[in-house]
Protein backbone atom coordinates (compact mmCIF):
# COMPACT_ATOMS: atom_id res chain seq x y z
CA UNK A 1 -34.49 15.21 -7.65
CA UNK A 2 -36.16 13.34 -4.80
CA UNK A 3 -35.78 10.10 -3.87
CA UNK A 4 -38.82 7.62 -3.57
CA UNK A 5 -39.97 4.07 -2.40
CA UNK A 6 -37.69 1.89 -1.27
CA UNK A 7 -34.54 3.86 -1.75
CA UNK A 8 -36.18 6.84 0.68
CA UNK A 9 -36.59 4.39 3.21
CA UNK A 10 -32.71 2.75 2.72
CA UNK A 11 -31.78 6.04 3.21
CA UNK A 12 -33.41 7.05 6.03
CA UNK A 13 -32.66 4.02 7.78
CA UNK A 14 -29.03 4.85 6.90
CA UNK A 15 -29.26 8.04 8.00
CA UNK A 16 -30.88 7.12 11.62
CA UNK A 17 -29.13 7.13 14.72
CA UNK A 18 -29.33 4.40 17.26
CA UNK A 19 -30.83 4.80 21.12
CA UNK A 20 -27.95 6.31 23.23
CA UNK A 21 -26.70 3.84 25.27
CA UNK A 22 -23.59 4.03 27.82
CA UNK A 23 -20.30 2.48 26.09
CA UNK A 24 -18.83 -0.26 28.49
CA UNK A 25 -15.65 0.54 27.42
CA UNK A 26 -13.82 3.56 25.09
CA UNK A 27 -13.73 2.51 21.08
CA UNK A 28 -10.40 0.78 19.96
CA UNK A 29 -9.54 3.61 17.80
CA UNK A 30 -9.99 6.75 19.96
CA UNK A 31 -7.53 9.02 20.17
CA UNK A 32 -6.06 10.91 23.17
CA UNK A 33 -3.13 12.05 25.12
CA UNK A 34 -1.56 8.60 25.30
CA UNK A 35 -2.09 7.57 21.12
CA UNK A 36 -0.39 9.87 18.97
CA UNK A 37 -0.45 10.20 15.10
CA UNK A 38 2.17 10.19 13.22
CA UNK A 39 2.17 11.78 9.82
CA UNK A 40 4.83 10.97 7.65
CA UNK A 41 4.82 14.39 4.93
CA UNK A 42 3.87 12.95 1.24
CA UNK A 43 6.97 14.14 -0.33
CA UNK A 44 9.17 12.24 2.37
CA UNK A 45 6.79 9.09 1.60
CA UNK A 46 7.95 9.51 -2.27
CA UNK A 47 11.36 10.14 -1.77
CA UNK A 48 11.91 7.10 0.14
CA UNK A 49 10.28 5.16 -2.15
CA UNK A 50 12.00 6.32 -5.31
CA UNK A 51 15.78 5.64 -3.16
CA UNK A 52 14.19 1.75 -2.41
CA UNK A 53 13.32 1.32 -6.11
CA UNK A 54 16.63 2.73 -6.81
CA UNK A 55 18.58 0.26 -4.41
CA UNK A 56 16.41 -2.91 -5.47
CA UNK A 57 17.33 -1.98 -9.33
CA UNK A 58 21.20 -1.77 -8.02
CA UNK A 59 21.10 -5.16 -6.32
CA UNK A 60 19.24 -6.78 -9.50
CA UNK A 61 21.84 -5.32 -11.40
CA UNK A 62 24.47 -6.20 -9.72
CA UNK A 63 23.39 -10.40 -9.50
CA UNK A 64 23.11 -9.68 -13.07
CA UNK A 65 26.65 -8.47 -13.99
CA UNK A 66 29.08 -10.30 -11.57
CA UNK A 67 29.37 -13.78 -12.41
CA UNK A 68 30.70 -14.79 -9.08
CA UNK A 69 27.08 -14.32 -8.10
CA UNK A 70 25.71 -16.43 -10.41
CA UNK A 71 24.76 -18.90 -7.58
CA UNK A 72 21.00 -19.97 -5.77
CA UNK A 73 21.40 -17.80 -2.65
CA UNK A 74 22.57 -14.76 -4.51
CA UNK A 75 19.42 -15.77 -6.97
CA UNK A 76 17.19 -15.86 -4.22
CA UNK A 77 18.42 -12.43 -3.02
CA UNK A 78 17.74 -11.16 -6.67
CA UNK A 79 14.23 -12.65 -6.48
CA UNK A 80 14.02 -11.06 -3.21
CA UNK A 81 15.27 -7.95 -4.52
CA UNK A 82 12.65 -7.72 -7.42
CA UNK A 83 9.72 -8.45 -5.28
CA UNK A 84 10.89 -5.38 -3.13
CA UNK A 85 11.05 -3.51 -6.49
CA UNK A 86 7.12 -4.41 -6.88
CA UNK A 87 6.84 -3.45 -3.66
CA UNK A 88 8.49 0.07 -4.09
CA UNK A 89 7.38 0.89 -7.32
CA UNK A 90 3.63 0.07 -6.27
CA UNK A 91 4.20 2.33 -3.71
CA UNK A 92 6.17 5.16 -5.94
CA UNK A 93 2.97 5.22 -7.96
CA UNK A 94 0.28 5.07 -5.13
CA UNK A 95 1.72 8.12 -4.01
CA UNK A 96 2.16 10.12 -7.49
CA UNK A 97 -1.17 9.33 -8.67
CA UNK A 98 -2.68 10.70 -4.65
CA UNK A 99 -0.59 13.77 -5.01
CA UNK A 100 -1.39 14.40 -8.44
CA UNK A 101 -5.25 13.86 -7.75
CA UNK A 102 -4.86 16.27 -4.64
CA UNK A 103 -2.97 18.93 -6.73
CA UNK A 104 -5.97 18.73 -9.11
CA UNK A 105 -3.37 18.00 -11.88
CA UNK A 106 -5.14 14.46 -13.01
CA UNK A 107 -8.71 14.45 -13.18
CA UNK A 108 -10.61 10.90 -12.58
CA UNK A 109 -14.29 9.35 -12.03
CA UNK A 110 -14.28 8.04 -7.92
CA UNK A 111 -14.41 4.42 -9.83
CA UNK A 112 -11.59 4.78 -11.49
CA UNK A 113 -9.80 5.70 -8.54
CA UNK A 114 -11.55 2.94 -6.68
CA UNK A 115 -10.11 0.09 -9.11
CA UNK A 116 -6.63 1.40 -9.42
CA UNK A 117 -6.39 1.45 -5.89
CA UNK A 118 -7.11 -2.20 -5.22
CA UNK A 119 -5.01 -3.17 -8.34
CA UNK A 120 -1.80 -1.45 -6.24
CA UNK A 121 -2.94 -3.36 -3.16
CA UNK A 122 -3.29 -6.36 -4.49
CA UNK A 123 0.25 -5.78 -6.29
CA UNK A 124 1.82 -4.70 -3.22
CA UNK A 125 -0.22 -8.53 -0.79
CA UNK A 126 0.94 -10.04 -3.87
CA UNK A 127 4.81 -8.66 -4.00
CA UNK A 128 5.32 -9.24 0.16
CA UNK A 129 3.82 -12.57 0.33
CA UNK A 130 6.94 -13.19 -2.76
CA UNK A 131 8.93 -11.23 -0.47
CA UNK A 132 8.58 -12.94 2.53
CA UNK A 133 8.44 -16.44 0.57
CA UNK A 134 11.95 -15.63 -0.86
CA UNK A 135 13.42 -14.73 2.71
CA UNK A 136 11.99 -18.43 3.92
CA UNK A 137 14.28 -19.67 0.93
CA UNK A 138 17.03 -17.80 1.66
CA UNK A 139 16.88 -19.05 5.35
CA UNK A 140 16.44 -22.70 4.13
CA UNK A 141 18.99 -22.47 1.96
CA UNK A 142 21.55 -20.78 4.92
């Protein structure tokens, strides 16, 4: 199918390189013998995550069962310890859902993909802004 009109010309124009001019100075993001990258392997990723959800549901837990922590700075902590849970579990299924799509084992349209992503970040801003609002409160109240 071609493509006509306007939308030719959009994506031509996208498609168009600029002049060459000299650079006045290297990109930010260029890469070379003094920036290496670190890749953390996906499984690692997971397996960390799953132990921090596991933690976060121990220390919610344990606020909930022993009454001599029934008092505001072990509730803050609790409140801490539940964003972190968002946190972690956000992350546990980030990761699932990217392996899964990689292995080929869950099929989705790109949109899909697209929206579930920024639902997890947005979970995850959400969860450390609580996270970091609960540490203030546990400082104040220290």
């Amino acid at each position: 199918m071609s493509v006509q009109g306007p939308q030719r010309r959009l994506l031509g124009s996208l498609n168009s390189t600029l002049p060459a001019s000299p650079p006045l100075r290297p990109p930010a993001n260029r890469t070379g013998p003094q920036c290496l990258e670190v890749s953390v392997p996906d499984g690692l990723f997971l397996g960390l995550g799953l132990v921090s959800v596991l933690e976060n549901v121990l220390v919610v837990a344990a606020v909930a069962k022993n009454r001599n922590l029934h008092s505001p700075t072990y509730y803050f902590i609790c409140c801490l310890a539940v964003s972190d849970l968002l946190v972690s579990v956000s992350n546990v299924l980030e990761t699932a859902a990217l392996l899964l799509l990689e292995a080929g084992a869950l099929a989705a349209r790109a949109t899909v993909v697209q929206q579930l992503d920024d639902a997890i970040d947005v979970l995850v801003c959400g969860a450390m802004v609580s996270s970091l609002c609960f540490l203030g409160a546990i400082a104040v109240d220290r």
